[in-house]
Structures are given as C-alpha cells and as structure tokens.
C-alpha atoms as a PDB file:
ATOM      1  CA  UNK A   1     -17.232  21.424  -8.416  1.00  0.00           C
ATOM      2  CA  UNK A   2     -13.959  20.920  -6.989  1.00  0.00           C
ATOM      3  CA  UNK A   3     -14.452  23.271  -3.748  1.00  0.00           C
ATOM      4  CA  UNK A   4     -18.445  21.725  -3.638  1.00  0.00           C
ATOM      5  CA  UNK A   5     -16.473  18.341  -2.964  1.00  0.00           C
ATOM      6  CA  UNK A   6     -14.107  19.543  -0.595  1.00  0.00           C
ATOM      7  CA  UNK A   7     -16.584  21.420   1.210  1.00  0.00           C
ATOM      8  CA  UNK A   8     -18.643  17.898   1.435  1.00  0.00           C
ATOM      9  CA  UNK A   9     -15.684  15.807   2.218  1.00  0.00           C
ATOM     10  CA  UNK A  10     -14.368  17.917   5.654  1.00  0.00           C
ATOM     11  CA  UNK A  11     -15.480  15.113   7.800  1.00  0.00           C
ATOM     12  CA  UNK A  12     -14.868  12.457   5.141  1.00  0.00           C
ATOM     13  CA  UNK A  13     -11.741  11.011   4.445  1.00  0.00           C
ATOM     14  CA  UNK A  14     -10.279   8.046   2.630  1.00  0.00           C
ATOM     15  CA  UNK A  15      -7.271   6.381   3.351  1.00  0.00           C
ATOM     16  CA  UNK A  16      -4.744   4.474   1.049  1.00  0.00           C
ATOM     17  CA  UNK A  17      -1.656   2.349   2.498  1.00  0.00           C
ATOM     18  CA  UNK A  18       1.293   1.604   0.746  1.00  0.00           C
ATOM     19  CA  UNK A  19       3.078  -1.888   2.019  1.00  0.00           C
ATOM     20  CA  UNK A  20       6.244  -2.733  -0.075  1.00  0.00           C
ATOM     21  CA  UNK A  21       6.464  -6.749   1.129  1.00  0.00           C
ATOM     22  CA  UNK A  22       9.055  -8.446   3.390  1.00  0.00           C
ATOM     23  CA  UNK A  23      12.579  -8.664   2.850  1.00  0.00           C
ATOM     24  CA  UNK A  24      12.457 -11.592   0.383  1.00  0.00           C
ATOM     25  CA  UNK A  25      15.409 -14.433   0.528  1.00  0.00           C
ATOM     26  CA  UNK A  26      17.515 -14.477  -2.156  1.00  0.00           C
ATOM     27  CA  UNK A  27      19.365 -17.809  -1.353  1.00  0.00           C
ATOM     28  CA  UNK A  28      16.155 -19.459  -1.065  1.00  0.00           C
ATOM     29  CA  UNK A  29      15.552 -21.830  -4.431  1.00  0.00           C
ATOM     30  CA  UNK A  30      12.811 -20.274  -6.851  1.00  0.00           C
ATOM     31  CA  UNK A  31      12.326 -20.983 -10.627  1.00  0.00           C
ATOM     32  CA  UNK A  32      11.009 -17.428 -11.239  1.00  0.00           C
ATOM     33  CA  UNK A  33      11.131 -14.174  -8.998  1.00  0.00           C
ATOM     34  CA  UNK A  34       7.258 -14.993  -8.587  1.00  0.00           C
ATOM     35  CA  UNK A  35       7.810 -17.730  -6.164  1.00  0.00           C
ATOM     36  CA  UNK A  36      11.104 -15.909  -4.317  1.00  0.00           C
ATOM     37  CA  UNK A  37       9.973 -16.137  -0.408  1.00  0.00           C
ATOM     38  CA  UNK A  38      11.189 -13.567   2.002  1.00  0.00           C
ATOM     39  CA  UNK A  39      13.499 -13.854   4.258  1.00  0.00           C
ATOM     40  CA  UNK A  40      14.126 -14.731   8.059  1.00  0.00           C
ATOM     41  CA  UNK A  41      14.636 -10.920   8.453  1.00  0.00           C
ATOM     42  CA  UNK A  42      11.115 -10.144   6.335  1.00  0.00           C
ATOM     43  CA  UNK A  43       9.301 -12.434   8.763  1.00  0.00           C
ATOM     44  CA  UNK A  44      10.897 -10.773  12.172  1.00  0.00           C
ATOM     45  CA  UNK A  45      10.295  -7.611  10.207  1.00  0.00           C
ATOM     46  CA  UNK A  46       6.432  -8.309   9.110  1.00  0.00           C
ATOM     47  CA  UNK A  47       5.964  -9.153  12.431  1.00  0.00           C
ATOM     48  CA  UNK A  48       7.272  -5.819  14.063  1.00  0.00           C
ATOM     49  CA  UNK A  49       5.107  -4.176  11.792  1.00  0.00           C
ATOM     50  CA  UNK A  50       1.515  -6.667  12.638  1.00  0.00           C
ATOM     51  CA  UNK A  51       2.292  -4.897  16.471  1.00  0.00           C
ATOM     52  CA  UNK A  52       2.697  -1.717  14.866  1.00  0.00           C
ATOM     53  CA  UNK A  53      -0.994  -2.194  13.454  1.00  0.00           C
ATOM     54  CA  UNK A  54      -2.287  -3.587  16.648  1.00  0.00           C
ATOM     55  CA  UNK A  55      -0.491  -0.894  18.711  1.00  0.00           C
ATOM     56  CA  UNK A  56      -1.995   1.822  17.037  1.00  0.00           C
ATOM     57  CA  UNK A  57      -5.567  -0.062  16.139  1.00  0.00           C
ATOM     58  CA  UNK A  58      -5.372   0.597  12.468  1.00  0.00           C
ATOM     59  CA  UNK A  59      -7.740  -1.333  10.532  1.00  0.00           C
ATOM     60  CA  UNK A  60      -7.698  -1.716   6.877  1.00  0.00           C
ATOM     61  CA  UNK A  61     -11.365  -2.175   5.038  1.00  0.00           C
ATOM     62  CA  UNK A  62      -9.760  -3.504   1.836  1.00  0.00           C
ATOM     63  CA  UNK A  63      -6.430  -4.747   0.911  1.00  0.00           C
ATOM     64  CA  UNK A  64      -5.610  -5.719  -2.570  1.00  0.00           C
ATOM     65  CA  UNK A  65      -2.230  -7.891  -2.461  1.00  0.00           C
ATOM     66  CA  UNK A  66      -0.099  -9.107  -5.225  1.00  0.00           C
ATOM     67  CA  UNK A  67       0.282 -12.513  -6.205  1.00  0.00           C
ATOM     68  CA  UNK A  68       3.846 -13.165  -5.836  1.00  0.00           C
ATOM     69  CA  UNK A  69       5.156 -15.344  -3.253  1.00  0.00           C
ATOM     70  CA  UNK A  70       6.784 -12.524  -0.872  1.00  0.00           C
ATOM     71  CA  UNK A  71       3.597 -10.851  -0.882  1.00  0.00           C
ATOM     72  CA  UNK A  72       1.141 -13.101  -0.260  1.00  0.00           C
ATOM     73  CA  UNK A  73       3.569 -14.327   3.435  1.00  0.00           C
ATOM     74  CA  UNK A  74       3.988 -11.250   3.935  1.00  0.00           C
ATOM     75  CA  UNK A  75       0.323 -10.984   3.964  1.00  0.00           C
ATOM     76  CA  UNK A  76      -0.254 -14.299   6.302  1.00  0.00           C
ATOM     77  CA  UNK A  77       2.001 -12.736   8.659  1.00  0.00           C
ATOM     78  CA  UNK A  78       0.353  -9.395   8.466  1.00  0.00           C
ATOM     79  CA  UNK A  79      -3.054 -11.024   8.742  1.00  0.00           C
ATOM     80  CA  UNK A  80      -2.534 -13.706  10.820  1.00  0.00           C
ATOM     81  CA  UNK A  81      -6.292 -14.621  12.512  1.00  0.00           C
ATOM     82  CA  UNK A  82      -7.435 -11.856   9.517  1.00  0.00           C
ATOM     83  CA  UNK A  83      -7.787  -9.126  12.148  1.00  0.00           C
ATOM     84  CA  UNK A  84      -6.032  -6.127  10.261  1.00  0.00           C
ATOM     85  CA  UNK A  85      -7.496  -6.392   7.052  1.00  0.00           C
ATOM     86  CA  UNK A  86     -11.640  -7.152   6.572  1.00  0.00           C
ATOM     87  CA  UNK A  87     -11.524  -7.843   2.884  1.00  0.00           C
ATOM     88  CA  UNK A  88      -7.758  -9.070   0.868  1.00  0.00           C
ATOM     89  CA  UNK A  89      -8.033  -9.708  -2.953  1.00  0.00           C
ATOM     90  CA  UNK A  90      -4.585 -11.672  -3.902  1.00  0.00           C
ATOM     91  CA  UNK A  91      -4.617 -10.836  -7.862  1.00  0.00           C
ATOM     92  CA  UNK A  92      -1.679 -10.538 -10.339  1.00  0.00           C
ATOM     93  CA  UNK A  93      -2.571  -7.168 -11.595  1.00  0.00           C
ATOM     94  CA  UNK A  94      -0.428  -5.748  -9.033  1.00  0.00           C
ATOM     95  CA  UNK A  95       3.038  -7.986 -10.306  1.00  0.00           C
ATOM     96  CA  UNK A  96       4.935  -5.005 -12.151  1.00  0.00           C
ATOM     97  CA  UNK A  97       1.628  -2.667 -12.066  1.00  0.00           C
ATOM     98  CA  UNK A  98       1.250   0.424 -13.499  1.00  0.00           C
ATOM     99  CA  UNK A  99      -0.360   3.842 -12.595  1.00  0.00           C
ATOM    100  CA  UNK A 100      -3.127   3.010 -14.740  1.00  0.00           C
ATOM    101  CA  UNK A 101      -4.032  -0.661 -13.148  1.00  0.00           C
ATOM    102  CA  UNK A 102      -4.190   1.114  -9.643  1.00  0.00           C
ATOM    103  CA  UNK A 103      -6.413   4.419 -10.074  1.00  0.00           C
ATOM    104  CA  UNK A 104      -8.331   1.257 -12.078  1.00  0.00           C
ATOM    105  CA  UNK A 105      -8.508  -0.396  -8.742  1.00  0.00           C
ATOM    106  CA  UNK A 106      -8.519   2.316  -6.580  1.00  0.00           C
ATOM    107  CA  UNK A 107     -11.273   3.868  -8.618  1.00  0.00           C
ATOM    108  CA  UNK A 108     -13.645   0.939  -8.612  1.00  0.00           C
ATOM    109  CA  UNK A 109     -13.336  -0.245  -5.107  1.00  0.00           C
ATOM    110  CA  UNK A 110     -16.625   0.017  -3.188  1.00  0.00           C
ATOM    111  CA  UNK A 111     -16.895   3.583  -1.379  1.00  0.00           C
ATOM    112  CA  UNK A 112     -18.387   1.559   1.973  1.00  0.00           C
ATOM    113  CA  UNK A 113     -14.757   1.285   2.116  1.00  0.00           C
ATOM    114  CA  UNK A 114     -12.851   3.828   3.712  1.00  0.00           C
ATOM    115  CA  UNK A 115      -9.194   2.613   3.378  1.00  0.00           C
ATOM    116  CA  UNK A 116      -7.508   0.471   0.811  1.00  0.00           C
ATOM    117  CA  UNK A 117      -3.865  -0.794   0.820  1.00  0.00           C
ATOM    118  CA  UNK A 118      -1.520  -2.006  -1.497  1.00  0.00           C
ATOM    119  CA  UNK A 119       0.682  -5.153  -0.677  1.00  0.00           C
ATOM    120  CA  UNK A 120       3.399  -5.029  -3.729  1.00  0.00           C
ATOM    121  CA  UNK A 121       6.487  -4.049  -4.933  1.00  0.00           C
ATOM    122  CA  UNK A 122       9.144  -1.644  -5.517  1.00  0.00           C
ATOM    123  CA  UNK A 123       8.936   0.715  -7.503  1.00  0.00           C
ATOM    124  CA  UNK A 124       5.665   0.282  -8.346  1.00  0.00           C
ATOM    125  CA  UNK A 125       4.409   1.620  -4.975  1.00  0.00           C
ATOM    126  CA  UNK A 126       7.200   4.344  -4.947  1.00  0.00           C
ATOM    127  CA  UNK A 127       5.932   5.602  -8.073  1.00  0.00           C
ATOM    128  CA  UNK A 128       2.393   5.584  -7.278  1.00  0.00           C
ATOM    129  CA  UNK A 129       2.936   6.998  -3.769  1.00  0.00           C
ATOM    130  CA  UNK A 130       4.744  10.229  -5.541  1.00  0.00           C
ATOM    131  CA  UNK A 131       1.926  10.142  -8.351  1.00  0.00           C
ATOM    132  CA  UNK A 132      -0.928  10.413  -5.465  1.00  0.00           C
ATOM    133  CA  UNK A 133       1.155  13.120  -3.551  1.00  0.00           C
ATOM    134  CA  UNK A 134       2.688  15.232  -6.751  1.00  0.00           C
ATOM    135  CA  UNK A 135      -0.211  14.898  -8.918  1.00  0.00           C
ATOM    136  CA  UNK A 136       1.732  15.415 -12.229  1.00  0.00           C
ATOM    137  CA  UNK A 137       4.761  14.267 -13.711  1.00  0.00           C
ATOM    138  CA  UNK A 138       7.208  17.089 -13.808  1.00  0.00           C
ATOM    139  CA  UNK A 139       9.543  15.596 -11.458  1.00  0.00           C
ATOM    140  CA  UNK A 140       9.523  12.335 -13.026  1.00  0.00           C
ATOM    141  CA  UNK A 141      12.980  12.052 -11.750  1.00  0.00           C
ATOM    142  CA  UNK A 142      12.048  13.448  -8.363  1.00  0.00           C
ATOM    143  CA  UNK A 143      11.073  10.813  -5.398  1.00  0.00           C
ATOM    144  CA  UNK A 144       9.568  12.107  -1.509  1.00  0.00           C
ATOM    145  CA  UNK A 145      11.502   8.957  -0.783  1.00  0.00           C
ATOM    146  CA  UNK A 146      15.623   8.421  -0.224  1.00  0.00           C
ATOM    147  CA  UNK A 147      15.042   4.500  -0.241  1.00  0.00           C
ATOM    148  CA  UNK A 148      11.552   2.626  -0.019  1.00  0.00           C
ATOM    149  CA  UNK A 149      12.488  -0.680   1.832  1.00  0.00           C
ATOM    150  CA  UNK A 150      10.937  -3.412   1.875  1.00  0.00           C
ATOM    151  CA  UNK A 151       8.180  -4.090   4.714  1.00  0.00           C
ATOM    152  CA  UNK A 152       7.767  -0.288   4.656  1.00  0.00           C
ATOM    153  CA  UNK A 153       4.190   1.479   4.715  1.00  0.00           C
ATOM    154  CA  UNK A 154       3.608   4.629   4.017  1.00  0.00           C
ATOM    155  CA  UNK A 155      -0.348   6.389   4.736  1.00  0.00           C
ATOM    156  CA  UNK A 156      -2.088   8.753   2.161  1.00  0.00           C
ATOM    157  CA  UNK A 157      -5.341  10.772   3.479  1.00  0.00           C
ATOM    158  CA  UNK A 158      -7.422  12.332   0.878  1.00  0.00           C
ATOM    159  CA  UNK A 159     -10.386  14.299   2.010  1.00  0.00           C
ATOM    160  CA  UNK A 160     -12.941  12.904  -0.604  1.00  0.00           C
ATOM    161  CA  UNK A 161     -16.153  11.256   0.172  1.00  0.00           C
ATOM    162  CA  UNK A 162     -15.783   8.466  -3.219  1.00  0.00           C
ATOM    163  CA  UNK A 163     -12.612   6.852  -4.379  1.00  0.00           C
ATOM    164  CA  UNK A 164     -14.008   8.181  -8.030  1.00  0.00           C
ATOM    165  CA  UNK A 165     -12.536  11.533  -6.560  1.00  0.00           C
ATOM    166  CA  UNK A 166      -9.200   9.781  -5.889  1.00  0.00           C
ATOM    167  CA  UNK A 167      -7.569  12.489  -8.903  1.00  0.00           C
ATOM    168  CA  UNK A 168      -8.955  15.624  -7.282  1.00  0.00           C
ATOM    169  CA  UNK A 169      -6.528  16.123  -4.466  1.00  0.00           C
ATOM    170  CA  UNK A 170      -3.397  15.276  -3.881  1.00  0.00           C
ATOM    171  CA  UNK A 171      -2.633  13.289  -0.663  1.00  0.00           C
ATOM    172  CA  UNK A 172      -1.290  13.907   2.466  1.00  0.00           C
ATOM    173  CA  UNK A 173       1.342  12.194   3.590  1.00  0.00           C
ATOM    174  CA  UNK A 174      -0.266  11.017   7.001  1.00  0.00           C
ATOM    175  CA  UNK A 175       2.130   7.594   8.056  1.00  0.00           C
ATOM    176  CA  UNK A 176       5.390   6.580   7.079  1.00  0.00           C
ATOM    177  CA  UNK A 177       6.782   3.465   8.776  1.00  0.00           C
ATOM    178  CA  UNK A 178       9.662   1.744   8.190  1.00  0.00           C
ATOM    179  CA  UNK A 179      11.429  -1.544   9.835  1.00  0.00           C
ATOM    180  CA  UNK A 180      14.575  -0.656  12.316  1.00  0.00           C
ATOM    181  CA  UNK A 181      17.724  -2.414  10.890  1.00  0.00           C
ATOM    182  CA  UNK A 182      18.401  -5.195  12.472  1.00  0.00           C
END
C-alpha cells in the first residue's frame, strides 16, 4: 500500500510550513504571556520575511495560527492585504500544542489544500518539525535544529496526495529561513 501511494503521489505533493512568531517584547506590559506583543525587532523582522514570501511567490492555502498575542501580529504583518495566506484559523489549540493536536489538524484539513502552516511557538514547532522529518522518537534528545528563532520558517514536502497520509513518509526538509541579526 505504501509504494501504491508513492507511486500515485510522484506529481503530488503537500507542503507544511513551520513559522515560530516574531521576536516578542518582553518590556512591553502583559498580565499573562498570552497577551506578550513582539517586539520592534519582530515587526522589522516579520516584515523581511512578508518580502521573502512575495519574492519567491509562495502562497499558503491554509494557515492555522495560534491565539496568543505575538502570533496573531505576527500574522497581520505576515498577511497584511491577506495575500500570502487564502484561509487563517486563529484557535488556541496551538498555545503549548502537542504532537497529537497537530497530526489532529494536519490530518483533518481539507485535501483541496495543498500547503498548511503553522504560526506558533517554540518548542512546539521544533518538536513537531523533527517528529515529521525523524518519524520516531529515538532521538528524543536529538534536534535537526542548533536554535529555532523566532520569525523562523522552516518547509516540509511530503509526496502524498491526502494529508490522511501525513504518517507515511517522512518529510523533506525543502526551506529553512531564518531572520539576519540585526
């Protein structure tokens, strides 16, 4: 079954992105880490990478975006005009998610949707990105990644024709993208 689906799935491809939000401002005033903002540096950041979207026309068909405060400017920044993303669900599942609540999501998002990211946070999204590429959890102390900063996004290609497949192949790393220092 598993070569029948890769056989069917040479032309097909879905995509999932990996967005760790803005630098968030930790001088700012906030009750809870929920409503922490980001930062000057997170906007100029977000920014840089909106041009890196534009510049290289990537379009995403569904983004699913955390709830917190950080995320969802990062987000309005990212998505200012809503040109880069067709469809954004803000929902609190992804505030401290775990692997289960995004093959959940993954898994259930419509397949008329070819790529899917994930605005959240650290290390949520580190965790997941090594689940997706590893497929197992023998190196549970292992990470692909030296540091995951924030406004970084990182692109996983799976050759699979329905996100229901999502556990058949590992992915391939196919974007990583981080802000320069500044």
């Amino acid at each position: 079954m598993i070569s029948n689906e890769l056989n069917r799935n040479m032309d097909s491809l879905k995509t999932i992105y990996l967005l760790r939000h803005a630098k968030s401002d930790w001088t700012a005033e906030f009750r809870i880490d929920h409503e922490r903002p980001i930062s000057e540096r997170g906007r100029k950041n977000a920014k840089a990478l909106r041009s890196f979207f534009k510049d290289r026309e990537l379009r995403v068909d569904f983004a699913y975006v955390s709830d917190a405060k950080r995320t969802v400017e990062t987000l309005e920044i990212l998505n200012k005009n809503k040109e880069l993303f067709k469809n954004v669900e803000v929902t609190p599942l992804l505030y401290e998610a775990n692997f289960g609540v995004f093959y959940n999501l993954i898994t259930t998002t419509d397949d008329a949707h070819d790529s899917i990211l994930f605005l959240g946070h650290n290390p949520e999204l580190e965790e997941l990105a090594n689940q997706l590429i590893l497929r197992q959890n023998a190196y549970k102390d292992f990470s692909f990644f030296q540091k995951f900063s924030t406004c970084s996004l990182i692109g996983l290609a799976f050759p699979i024709s329905s996100w229901k497949y999502i556990s058949t192949f590992p992915g391939k790393l196919t974007l990583f993208w981080t802000p320069v220092k500044q």
